[in-house]
Protein backbone atom coordinates (compact mmCIF):
# COMPACT_ATOMS: atom_id res chain seq x y z
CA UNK A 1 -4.21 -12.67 2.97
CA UNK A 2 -4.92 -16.22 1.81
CA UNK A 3 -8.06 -17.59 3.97
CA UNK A 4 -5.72 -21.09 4.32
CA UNK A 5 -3.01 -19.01 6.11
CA UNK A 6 -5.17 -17.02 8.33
CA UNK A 7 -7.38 -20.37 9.18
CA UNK A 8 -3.44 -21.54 11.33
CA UNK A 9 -4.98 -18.68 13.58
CA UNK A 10 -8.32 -19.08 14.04
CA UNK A 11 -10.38 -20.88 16.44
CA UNK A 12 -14.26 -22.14 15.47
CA UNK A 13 -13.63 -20.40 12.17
CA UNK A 14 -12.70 -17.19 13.99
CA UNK A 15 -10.05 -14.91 14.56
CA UNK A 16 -9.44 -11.77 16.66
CA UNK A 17 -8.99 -8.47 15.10
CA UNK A 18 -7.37 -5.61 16.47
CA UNK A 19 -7.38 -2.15 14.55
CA UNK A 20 -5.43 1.07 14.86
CA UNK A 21 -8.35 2.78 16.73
CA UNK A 22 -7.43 -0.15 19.16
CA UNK A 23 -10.88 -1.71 19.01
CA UNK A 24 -10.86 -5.64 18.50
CA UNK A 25 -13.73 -7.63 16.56
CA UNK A 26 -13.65 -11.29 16.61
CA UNK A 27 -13.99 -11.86 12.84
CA UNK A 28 -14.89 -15.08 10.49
CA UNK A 29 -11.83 -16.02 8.75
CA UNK A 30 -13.92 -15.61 4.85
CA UNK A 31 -14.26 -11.76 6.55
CA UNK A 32 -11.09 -11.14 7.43
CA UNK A 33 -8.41 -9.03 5.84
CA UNK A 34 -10.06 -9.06 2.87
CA UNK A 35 -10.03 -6.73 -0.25
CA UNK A 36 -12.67 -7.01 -2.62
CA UNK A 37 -11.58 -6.73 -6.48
CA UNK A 38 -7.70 -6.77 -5.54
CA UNK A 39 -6.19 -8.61 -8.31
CA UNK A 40 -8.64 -7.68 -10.93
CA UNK A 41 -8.04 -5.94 -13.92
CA UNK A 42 -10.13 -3.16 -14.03
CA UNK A 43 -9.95 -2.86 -17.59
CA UNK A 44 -11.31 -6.80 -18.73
CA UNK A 45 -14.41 -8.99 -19.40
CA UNK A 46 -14.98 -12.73 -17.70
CA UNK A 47 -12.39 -14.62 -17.56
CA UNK A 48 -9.63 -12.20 -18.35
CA UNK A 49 -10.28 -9.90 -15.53
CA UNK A 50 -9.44 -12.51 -13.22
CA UNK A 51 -6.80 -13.80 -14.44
CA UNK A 52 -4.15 -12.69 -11.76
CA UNK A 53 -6.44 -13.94 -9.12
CA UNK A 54 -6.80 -17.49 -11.17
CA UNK A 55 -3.54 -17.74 -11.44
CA UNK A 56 -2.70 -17.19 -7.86
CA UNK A 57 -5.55 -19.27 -6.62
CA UNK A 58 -4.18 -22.06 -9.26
CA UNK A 59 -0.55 -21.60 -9.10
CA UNK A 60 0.27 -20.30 -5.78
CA UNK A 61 -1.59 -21.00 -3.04
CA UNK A 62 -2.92 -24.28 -4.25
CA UNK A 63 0.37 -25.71 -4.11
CA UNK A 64 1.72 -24.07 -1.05
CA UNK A 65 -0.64 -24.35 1.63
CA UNK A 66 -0.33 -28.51 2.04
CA UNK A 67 3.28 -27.74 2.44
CA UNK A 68 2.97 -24.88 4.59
CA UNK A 69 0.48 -26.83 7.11
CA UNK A 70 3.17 -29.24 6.99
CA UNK A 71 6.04 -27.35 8.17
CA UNK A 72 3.48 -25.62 10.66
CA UNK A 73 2.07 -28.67 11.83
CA UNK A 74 5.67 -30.39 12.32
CA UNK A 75 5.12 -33.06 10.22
CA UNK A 76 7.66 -31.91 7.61
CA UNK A 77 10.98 -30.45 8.00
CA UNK A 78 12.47 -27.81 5.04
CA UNK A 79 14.57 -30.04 4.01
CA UNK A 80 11.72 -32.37 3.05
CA UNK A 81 9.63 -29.59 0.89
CA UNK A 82 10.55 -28.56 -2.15
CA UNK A 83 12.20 -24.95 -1.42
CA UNK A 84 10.77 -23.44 -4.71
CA UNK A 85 7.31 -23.77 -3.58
CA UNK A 86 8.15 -22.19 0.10
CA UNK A 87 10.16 -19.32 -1.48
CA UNK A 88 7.12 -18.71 -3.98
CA UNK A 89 4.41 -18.35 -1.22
CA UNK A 90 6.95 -16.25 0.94
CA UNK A 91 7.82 -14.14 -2.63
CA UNK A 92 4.21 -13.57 -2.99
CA UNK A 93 3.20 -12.81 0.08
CA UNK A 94 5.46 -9.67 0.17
CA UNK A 95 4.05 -8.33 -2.97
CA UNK A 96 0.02 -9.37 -3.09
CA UNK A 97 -0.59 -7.02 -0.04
CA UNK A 98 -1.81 -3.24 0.21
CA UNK A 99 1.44 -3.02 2.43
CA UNK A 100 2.81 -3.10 -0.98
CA UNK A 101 0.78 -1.37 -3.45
CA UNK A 102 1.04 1.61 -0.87
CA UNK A 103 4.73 1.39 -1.46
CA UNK A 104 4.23 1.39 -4.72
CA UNK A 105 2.36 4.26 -5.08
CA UNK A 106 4.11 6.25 -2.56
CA UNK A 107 7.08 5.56 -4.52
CA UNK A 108 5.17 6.61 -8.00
CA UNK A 109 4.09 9.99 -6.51
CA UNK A 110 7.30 11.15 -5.13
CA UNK A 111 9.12 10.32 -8.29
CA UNK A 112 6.45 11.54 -10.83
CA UNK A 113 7.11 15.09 -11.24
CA UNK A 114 10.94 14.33 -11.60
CA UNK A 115 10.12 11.98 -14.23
CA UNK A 116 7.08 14.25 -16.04
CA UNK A 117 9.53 17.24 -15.71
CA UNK A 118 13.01 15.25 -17.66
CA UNK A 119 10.16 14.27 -20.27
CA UNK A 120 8.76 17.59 -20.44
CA UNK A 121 12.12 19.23 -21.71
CA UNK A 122 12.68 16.89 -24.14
CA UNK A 123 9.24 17.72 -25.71
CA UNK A 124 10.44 21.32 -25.27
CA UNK A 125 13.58 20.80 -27.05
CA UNK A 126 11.81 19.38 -29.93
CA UNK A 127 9.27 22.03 -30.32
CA UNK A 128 11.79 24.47 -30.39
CA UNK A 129 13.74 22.28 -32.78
CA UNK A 130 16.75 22.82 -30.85
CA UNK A 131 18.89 21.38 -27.59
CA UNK A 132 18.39 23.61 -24.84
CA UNK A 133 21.44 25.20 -22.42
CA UNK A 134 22.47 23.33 -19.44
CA UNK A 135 21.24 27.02 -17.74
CA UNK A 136 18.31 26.80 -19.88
CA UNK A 137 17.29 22.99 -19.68
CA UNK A 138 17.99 23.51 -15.59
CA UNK A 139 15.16 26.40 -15.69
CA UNK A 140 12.43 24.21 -17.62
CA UNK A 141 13.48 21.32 -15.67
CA UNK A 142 12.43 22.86 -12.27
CA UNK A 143 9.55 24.56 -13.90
CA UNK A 144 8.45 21.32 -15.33
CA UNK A 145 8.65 19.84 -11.66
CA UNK A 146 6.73 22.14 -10.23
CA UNK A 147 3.88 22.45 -12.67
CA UNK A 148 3.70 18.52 -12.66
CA UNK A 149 0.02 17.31 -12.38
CA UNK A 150 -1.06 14.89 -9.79
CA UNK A 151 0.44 11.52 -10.74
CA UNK A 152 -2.96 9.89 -10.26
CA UNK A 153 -4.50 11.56 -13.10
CA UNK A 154 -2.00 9.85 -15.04
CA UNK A 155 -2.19 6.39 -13.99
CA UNK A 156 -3.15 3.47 -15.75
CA UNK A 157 -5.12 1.29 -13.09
CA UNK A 158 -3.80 -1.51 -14.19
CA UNK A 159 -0.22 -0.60 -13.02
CA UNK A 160 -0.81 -1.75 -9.20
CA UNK A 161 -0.92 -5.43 -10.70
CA UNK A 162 1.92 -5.45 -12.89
CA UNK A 163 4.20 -4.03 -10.40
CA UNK A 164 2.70 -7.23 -8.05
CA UNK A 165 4.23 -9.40 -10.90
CA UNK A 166 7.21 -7.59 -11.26
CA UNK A 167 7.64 -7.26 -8.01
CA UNK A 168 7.72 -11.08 -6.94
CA UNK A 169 10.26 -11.69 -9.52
CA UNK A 170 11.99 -9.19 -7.82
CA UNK A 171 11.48 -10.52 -4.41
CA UNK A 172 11.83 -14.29 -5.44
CA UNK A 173 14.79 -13.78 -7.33
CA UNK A 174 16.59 -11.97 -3.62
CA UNK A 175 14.97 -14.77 -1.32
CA UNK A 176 17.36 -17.37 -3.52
CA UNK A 177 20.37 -15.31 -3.73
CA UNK A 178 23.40 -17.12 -2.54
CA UNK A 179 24.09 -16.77 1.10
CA UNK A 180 20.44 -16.19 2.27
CA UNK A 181 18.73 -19.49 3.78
CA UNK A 182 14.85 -20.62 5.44
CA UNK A 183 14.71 -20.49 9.55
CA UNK A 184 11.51 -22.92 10.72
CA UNK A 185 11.00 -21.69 14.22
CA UNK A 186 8.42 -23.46 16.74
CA UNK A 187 7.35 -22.70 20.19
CA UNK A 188 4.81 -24.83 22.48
CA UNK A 189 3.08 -21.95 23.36
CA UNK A 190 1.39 -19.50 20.93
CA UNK A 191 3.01 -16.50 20.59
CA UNK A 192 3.00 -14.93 17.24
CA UNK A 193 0.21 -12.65 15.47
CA UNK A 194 -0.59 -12.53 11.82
CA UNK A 195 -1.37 -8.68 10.34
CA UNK A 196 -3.02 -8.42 7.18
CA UNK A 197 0.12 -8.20 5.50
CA UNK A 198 1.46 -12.04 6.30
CA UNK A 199 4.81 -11.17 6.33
CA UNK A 200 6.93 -8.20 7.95
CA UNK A 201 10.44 -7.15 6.80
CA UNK A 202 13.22 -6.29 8.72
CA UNK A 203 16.01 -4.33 8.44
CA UNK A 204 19.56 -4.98 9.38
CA UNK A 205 19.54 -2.22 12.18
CA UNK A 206 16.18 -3.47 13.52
CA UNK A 207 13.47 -1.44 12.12
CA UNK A 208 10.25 -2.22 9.25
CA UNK A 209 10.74 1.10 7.64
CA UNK A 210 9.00 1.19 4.41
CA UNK A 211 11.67 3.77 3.06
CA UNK A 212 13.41 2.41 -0.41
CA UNK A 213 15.22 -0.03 -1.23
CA UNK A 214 12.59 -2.15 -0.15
CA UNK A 215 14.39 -5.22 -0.51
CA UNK A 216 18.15 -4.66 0.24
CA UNK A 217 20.57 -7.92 0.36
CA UNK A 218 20.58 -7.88 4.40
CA UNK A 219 16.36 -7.63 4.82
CA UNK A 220 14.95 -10.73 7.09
CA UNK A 221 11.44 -11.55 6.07
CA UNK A 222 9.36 -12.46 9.17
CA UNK A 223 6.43 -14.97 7.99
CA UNK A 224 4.26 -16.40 10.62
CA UNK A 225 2.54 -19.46 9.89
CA UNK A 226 0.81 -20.34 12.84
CA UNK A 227 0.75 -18.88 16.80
CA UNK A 228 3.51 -20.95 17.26
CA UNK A 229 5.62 -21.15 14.11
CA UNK A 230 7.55 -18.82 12.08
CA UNK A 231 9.30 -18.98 9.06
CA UNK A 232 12.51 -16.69 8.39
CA UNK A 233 14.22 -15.94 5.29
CA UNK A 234 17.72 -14.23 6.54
CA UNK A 235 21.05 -14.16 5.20
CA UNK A 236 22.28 -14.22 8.48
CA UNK A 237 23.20 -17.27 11.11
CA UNK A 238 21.86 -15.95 14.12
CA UNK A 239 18.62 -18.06 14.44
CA UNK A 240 18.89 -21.64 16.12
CA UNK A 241 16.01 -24.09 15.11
CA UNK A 242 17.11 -26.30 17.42
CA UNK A 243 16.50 -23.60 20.29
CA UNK A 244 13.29 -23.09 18.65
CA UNK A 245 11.23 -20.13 18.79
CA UNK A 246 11.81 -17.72 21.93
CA UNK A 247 9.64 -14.86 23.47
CA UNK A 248 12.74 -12.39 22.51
CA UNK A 249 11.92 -13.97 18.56
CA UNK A 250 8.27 -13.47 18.49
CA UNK A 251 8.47 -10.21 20.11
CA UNK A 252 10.76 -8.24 17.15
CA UNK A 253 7.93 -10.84 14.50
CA UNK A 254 5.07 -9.42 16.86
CA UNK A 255 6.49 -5.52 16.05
CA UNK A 256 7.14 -6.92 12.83
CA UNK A 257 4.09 -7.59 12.63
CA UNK A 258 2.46 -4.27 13.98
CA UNK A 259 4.53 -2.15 11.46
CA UNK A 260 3.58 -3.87 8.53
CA UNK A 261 -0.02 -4.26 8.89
CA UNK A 262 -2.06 -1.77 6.91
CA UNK A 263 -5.31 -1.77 9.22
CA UNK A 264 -5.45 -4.99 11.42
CA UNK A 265 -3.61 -7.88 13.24
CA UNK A 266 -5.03 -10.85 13.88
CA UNK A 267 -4.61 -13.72 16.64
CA UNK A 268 -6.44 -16.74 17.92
CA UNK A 269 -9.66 -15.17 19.91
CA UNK A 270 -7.97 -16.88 23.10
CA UNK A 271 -4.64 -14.82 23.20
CA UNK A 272 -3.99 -12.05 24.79
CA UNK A 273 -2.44 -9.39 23.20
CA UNK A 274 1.00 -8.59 24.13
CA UNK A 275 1.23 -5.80 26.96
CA UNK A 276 3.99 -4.30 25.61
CA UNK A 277 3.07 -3.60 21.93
CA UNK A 278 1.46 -0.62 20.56
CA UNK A 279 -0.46 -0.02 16.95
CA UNK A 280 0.93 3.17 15.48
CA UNK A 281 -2.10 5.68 14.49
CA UNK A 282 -0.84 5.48 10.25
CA UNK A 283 0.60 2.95 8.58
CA UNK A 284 4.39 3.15 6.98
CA UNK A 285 5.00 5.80 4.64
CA UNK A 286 8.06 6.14 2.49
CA UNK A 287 10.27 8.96 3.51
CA UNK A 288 9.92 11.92 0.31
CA UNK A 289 13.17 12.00 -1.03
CA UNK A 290 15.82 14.80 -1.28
CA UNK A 291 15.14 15.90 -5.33
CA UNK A 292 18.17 17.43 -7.33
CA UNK A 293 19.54 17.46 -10.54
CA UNK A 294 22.67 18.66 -12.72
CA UNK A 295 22.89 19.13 -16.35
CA UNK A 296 24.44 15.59 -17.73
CA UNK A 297 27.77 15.22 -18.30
CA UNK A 298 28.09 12.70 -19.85
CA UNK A 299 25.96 10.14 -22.19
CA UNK A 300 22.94 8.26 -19.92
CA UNK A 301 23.98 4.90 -19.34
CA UNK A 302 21.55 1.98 -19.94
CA UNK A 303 18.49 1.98 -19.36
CA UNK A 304 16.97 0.35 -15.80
CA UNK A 305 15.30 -2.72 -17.10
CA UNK A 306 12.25 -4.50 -15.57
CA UNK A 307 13.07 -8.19 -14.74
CA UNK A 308 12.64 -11.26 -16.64
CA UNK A 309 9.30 -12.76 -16.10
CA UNK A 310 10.26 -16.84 -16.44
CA UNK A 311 6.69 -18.73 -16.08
CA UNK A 312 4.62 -18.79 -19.71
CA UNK A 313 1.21 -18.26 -17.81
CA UNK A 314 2.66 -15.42 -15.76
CA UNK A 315 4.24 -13.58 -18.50
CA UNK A 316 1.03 -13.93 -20.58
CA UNK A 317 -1.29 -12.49 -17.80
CA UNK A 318 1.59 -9.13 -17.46
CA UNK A 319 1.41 -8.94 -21.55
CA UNK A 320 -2.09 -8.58 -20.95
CA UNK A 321 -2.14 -5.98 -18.70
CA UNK A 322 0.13 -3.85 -20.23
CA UNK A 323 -2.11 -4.13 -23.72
CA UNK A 324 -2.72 -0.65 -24.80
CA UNK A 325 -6.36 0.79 -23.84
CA UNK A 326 -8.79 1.22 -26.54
CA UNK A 327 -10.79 3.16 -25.19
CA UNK A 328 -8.62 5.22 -23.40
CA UNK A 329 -4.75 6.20 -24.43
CA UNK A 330 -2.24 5.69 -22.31
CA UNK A 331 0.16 8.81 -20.74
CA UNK A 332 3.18 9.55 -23.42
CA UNK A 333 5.29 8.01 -20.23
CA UNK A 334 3.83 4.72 -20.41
């Protein structure tokens, strides 16, 4: 989490942490949900190791958190921000969290062997120097999946940071989709809580599963920017500003909230925490999927493409971190 965000919930430099176990700490705000080495690549020297981190120190949340505090504070309206600069700290948000390199890598191990395995009999075909069967590429198919090593003795540790990148392209490109619009919500009371995640997405019938797709058209993306503030993205009209923000609101954010965090929540040390909510013991986990397979019949269609990456400095930084390793090779897959 960005230390300006988490400061809208902090009192004397301080906020209250509560983890899974259900034990609270009241924390400094430089302490809390921190991750040490997050956005570095692994992989570089000076400057160039950083460079995600400078870039999102630079490029992000410089520029969003004056107009966050504003729309917190009440002294600016959405209409009065430039939208770009809200949509990139909310696009952000959803991807520079463990929240999401968990999904990321949840998704990565459950589709590995599938992946090693279609790879595997085309190396087979061409050391036979013939095409196999459909009976006989089934057989080394399943064989392949089964014999599949661990995906993490494959991985390239720089992977977790270029699916952040291609992720908020991703993300940013769905929050400014036609038909989807910002909610600013305020209360006079503090009600909301801020987990180590920032933001919490919804899904249209009510849950924060972390089950794929992770993003479909109908998500709402809860963003709290303050005990008493929260900012929606929604492609749906059923949040009032002018009714502001309501204890049946900030109790779904507050779950919201309690589902996406990855260890902690945090609130302003004077608040109590809600009666009726409840940590779960693990965090989300995505749902293994139902594997199967049938010989092709007909010619693969194209292949899925990653998204453009638009900003100069951006793209330069995911060139970099897809350079191939000297020292190292990368998998055959990569």
């Amino acid at each position: 989490m960005p230390q300006y965000w988490l400061r809208a919930f902090a009192q004397e430099g301080h906020v209250l942490g509560r983890w899974r176990t259900g034990a609270e700490h009241r924390t400094p705000v430089r302490r809390a949900a921190v991750a040490r080495n997050f956005n570095t690549n692994p992989l570089a020297e000076g400057e160039r190791r950083v460079a995600l981190e400078t870039y999102l120190d630079h490029q992000v949340d410089g520029p969003c958190a004056p107009v966050l505090r504003a729309l917190r504070e009440g002294r600016a309206a959405l209409e009065d921000v430039q939208e770009a600069v809200v949509l990139d700290a909310l696009a952000w948000q959803v991807v520079r969290t463990q929240a999401f390199r968990s999904f990321d890598e949840q998704v990565g191990q459950h589709l590995f062997p599938a992946v090693w395995a279609v790879e595997a009999v085309g190396s087979y075909e061409q050391h036979i120097g013939r095409p196999l069967s459909e009976a006989e590429r089934m057989e080394a198919f399943w064989a392949a999946v089964h014999a599949a090593p661990d995906a993490s003795t494959m991985d390239d540790p720089r992977s977790a940071l270029r699916a952040s990148i291609r992720g908020f392209e991703r993300t940013r490109k769905m929050l400014a989709a036609p038909g989807r619009r910002l909610v600013l919500l305020h209360s006079n009371e503090p009600l909301l809580m801020l987990s180590d995640s920032g933001v919490a997405l919804r899904r249209k019938d009510g849950s924060f599963s972390l089950t794929p797709p992770l993003l479909p058209e109908t998500i709402e993306v809860y963003a709290p920017l303050a005990p008493n503030c929260l900012l929606t993205s929604t492609p749906r009209a059923h949040h009032r500003p002018h009714a502001g923000l309501t204890r049946k609101i900030a109790a779904k954010a507050n779950a919201g909230a309690a589902a996406w965090c990855r260890d902690a929540i945090y609130r302003p040390p004077s608040m109590p925490w809600p009666a009726s909510l409840r940590l779960a013991v693990d965090p989300l986990k995505v749902r293994p999927p139902q594997l199967s397979a049938v010989p092709a019949q007909s010619p693969p269609g194209a292949t899925p493409s990653h998204p453009d990456i638009r900003r100069d400095d951006l793209r330069a930084i995911l060139e970099q971190l897809a350079a191939v390793r000297t020292e190292q090779p990368l998998p055959a897959s990569e």
